[in-house]
PDB file of N, CA and C in Angstrom:
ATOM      1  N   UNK A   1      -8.318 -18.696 -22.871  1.00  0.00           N
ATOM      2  CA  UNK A   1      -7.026 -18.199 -23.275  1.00  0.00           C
ATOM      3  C   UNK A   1      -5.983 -18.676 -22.255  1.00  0.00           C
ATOM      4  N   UNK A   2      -4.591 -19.138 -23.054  1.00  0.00           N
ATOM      5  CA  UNK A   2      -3.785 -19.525 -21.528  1.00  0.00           C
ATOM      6  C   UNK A   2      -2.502 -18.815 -21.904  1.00  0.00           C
ATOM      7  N   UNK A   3      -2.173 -18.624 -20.522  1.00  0.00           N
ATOM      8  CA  UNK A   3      -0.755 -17.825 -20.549  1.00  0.00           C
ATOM      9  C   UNK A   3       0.467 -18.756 -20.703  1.00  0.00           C
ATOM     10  N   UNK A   4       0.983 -18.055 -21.565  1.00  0.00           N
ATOM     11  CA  UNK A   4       2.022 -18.376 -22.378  1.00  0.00           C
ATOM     12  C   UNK A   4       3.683 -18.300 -20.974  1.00  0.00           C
ATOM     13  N   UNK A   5       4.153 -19.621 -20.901  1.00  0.00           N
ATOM     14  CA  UNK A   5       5.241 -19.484 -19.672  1.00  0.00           C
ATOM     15  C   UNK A   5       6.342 -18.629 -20.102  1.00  0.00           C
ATOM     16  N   UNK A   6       6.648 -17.796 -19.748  1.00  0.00           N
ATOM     17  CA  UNK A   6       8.276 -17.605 -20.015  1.00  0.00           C
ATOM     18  C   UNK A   6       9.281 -17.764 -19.079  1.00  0.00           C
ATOM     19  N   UNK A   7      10.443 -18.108 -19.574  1.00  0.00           N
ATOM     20  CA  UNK A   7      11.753 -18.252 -19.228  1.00  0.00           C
ATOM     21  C   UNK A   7      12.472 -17.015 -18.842  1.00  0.00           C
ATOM     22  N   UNK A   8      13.198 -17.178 -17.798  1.00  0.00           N
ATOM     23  CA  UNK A   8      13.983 -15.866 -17.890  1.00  0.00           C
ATOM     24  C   UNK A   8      15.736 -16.368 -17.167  1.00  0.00           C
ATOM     25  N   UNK A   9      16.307 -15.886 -18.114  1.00  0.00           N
ATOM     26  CA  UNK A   9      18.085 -16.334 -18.190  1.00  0.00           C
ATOM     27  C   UNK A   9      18.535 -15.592 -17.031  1.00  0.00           C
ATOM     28  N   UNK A  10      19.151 -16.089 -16.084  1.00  0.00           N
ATOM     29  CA  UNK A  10      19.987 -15.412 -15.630  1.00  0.00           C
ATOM     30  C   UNK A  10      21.764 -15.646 -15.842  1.00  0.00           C
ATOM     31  N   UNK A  11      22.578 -14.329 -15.843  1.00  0.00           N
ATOM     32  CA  UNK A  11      23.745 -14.694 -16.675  1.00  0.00           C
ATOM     33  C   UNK A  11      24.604 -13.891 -15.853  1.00  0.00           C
ATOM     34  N   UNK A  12      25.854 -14.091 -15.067  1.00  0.00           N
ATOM     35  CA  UNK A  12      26.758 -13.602 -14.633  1.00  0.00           C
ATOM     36  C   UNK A  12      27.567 -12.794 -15.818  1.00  0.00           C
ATOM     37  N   UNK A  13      27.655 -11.471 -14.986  1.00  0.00           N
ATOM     38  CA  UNK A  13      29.027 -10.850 -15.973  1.00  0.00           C
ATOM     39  C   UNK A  13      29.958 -10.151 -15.136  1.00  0.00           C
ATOM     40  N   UNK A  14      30.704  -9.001 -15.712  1.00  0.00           N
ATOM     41  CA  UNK A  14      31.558  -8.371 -15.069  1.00  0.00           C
ATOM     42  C   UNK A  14      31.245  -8.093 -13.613  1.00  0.00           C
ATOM     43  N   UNK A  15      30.347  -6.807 -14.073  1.00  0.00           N
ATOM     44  CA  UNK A  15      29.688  -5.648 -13.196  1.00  0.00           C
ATOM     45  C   UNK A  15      28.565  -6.676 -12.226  1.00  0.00           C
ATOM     46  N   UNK A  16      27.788  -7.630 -12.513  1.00  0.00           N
ATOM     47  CA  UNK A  16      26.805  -7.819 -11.818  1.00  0.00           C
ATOM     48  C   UNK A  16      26.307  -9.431 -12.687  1.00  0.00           C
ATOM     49  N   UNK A  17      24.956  -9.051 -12.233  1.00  0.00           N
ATOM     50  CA  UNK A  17      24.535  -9.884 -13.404  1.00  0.00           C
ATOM     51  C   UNK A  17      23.176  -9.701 -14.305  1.00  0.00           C
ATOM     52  N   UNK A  18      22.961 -10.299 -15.482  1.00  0.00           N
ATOM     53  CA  UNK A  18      22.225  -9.645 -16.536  1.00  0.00           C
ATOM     54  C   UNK A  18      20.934 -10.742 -16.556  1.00  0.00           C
ATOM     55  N   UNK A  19      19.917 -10.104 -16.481  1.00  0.00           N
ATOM     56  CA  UNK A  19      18.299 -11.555 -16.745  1.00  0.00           C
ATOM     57  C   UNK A  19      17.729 -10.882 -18.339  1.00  0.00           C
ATOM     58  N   UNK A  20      17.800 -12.374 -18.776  1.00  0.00           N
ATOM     59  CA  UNK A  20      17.157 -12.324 -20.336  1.00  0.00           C
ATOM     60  C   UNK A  20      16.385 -13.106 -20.424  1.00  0.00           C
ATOM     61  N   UNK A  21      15.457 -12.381 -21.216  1.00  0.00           N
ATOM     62  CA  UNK A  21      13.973 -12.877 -21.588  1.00  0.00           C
ATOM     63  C   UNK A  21      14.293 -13.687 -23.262  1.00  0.00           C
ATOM     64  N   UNK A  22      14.485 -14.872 -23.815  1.00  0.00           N
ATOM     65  CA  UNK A  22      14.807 -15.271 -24.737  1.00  0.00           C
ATOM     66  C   UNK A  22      16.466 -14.477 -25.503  1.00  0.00           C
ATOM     67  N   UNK A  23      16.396 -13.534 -26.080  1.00  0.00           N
ATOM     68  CA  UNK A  23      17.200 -12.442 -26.667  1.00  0.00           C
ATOM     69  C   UNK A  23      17.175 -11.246 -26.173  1.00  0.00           C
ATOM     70  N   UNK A  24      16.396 -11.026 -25.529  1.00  0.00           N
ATOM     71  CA  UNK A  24      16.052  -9.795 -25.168  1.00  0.00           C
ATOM     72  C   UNK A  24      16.531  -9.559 -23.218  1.00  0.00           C
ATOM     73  N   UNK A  25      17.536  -8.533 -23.564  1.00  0.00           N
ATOM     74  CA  UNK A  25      17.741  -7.983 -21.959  1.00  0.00           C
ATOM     75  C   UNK A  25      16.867  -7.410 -21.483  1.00  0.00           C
ATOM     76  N   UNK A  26      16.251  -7.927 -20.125  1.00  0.00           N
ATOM     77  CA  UNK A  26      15.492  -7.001 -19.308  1.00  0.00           C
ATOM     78  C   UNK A  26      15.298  -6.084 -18.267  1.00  0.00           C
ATOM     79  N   UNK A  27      16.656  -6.522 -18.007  1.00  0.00           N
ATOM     80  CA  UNK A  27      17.692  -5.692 -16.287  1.00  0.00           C
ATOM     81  C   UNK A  27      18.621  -5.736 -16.468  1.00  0.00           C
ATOM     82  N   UNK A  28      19.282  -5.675 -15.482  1.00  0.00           N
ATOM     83  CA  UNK A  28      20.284  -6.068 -14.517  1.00  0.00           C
ATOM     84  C   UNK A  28      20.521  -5.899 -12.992  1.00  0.00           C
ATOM     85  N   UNK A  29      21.039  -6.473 -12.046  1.00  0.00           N
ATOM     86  CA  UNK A  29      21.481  -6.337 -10.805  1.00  0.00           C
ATOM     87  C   UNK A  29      23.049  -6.032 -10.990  1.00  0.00           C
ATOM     88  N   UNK A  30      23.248  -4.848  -9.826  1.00  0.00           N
ATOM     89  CA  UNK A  30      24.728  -4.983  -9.729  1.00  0.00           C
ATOM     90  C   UNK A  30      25.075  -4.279  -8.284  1.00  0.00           C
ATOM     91  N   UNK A  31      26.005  -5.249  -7.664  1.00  0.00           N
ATOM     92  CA  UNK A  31      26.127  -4.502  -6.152  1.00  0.00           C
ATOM     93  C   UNK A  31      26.882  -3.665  -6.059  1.00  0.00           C
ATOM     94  N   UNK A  32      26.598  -2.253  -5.692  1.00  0.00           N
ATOM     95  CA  UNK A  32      27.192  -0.844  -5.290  1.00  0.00           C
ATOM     96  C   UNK A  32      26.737  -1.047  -3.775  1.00  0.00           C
ATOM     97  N   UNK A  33      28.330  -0.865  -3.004  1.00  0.00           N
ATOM     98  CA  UNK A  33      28.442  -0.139  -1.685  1.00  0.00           C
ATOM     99  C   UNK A  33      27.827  -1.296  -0.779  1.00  0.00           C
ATOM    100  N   UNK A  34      27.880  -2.633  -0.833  1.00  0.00           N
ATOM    101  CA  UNK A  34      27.453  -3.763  -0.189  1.00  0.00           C
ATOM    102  C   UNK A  34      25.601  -3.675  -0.505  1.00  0.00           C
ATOM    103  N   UNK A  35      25.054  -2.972  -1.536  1.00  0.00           N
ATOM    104  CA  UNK A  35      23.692  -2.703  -1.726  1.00  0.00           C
ATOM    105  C   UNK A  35      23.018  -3.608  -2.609  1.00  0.00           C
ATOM    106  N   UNK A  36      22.546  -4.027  -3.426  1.00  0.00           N
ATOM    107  CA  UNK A  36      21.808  -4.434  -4.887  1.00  0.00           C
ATOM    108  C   UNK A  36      21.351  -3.118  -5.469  1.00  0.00           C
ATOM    109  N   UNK A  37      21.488  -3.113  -6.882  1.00  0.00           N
ATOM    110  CA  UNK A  37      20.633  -1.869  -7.235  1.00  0.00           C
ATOM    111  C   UNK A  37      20.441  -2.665  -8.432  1.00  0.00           C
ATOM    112  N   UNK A  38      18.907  -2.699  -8.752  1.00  0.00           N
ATOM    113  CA  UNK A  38      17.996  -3.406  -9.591  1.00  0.00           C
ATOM    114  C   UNK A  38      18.096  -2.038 -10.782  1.00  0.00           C
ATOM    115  N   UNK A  39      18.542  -2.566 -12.343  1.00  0.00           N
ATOM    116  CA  UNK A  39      18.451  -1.836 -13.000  1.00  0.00           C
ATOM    117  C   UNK A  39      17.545  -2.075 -14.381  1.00  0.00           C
ATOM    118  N   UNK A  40      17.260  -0.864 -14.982  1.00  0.00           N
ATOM    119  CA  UNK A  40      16.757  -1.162 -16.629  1.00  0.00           C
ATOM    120  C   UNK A  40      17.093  -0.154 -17.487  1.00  0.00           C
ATOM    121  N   UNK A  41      17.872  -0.851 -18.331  1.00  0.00           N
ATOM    122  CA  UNK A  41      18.995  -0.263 -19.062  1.00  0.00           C
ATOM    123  C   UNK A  41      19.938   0.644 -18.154  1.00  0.00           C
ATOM    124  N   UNK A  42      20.093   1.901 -18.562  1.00  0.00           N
ATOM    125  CA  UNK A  42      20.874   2.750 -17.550  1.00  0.00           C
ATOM    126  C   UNK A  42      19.962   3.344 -16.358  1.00  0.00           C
ATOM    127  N   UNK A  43      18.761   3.490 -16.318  1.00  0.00           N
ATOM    128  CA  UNK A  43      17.759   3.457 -15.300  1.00  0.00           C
ATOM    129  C   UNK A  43      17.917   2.844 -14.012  1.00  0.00           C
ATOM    130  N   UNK A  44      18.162   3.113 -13.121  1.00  0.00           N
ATOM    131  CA  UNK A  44      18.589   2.269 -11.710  1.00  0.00           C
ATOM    132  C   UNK A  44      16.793   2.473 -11.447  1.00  0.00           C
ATOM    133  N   UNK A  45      16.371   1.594 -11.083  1.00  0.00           N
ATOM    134  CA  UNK A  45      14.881   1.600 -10.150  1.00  0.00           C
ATOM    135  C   UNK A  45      15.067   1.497  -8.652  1.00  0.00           C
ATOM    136  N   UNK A  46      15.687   0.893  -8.248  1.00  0.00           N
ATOM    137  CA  UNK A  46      15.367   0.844  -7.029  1.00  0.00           C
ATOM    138  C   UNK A  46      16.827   0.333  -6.534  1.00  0.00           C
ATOM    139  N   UNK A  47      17.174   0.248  -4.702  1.00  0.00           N
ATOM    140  CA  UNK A  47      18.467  -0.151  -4.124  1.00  0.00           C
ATOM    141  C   UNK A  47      17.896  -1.269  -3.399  1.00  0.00           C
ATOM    142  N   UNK A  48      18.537  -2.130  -2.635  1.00  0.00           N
ATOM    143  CA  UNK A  48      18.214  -3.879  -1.680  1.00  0.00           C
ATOM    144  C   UNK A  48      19.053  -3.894  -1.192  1.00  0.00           C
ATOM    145  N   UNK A  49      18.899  -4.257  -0.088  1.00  0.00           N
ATOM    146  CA  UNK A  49      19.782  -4.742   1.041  1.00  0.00           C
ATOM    147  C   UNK A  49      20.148  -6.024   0.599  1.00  0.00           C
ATOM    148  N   UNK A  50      18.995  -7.263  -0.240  1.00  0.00           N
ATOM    149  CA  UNK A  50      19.395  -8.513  -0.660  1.00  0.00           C
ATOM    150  C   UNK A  50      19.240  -8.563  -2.500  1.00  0.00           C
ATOM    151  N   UNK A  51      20.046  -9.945  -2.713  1.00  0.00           N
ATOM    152  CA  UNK A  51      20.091 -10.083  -4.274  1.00  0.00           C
ATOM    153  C   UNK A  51      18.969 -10.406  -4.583  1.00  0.00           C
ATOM    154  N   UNK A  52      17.941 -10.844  -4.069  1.00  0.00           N
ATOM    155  CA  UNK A  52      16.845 -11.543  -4.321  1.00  0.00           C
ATOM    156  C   UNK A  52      15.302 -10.573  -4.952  1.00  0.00           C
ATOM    157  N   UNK A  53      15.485  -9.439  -3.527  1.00  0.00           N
ATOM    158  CA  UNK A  53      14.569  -8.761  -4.022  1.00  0.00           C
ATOM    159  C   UNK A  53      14.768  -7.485  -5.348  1.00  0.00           C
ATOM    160  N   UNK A  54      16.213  -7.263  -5.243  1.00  0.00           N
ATOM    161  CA  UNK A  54      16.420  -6.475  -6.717  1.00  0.00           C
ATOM    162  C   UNK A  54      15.938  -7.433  -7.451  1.00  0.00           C
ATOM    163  N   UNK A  55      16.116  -8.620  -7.685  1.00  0.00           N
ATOM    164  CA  UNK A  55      15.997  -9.305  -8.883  1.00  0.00           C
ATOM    165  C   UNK A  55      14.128  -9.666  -9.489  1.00  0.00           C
ATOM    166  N   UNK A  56      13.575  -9.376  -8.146  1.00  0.00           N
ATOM    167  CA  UNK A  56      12.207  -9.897  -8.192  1.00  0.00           C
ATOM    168  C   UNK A  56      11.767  -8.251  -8.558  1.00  0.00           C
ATOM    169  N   UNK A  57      12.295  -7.198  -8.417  1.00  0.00           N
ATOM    170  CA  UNK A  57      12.203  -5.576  -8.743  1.00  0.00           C
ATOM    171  C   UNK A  57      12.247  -5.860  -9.945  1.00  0.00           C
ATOM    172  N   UNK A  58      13.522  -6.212 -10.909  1.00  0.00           N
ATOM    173  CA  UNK A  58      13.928  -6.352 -12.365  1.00  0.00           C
ATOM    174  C   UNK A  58      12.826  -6.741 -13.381  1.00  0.00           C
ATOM    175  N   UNK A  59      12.477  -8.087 -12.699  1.00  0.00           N
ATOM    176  CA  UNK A  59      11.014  -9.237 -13.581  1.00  0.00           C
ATOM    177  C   UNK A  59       9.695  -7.862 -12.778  1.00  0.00           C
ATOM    178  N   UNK A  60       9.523  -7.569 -11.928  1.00  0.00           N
ATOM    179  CA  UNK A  60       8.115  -6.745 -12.004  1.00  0.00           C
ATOM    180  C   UNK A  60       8.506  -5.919 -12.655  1.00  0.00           C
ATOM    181  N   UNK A  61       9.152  -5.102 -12.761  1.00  0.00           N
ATOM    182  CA  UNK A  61       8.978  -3.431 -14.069  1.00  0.00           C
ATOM    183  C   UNK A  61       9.253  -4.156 -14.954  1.00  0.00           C
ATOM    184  N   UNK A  62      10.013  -5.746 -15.726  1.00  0.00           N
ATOM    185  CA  UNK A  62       9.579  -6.151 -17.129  1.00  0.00           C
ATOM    186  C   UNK A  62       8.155  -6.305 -17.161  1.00  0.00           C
ATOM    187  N   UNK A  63       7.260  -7.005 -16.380  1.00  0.00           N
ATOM    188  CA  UNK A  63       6.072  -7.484 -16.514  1.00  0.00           C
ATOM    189  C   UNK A  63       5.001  -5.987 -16.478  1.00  0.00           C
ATOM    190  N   UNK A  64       5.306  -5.260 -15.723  1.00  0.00           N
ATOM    191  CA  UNK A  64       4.936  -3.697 -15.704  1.00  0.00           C
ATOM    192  C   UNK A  64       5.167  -3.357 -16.930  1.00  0.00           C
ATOM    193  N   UNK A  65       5.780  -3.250 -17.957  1.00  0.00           N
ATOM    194  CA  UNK A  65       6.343  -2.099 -19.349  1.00  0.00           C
ATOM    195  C   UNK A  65       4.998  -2.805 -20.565  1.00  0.00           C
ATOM    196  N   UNK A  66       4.467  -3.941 -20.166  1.00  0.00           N
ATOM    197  CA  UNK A  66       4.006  -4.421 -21.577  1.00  0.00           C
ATOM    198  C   UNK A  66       2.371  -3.461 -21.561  1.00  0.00           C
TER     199      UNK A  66
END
């Protein structure tokens, strides 16, 4: 069996920015108070000192939900 690659969009907006899985939103990052706060949907998961690791927070709880 082989795993199937996926893509994941990353897209600047207002507030922050948004990562999509084809059509489908799977987060967002948005910086509060010089922080990152890694989100899903209105769900904040977790806060970062850097953009990097919210964002690597965002893709693990997508890969976590299935």
């Amino acid at each position: 069996m082989s795993k199937k690659e996926t893509e994941i969009t990353v897209k600047d907006t207002q507030d922050g920015t948004m990562l999509q899985v084809g059509k489908r939103v799977i987060g967002s990052v948005h910086e509060v108070d010089g922080d990152f706060e890694a989100r899903s949907g209105e769900k904040v998961l977790a806060s970062f000192k850097n953009y990097a690791d919210a964002e690597e927070e965002v893709i693990r709880y997508y890969n976590l939900s299935f």
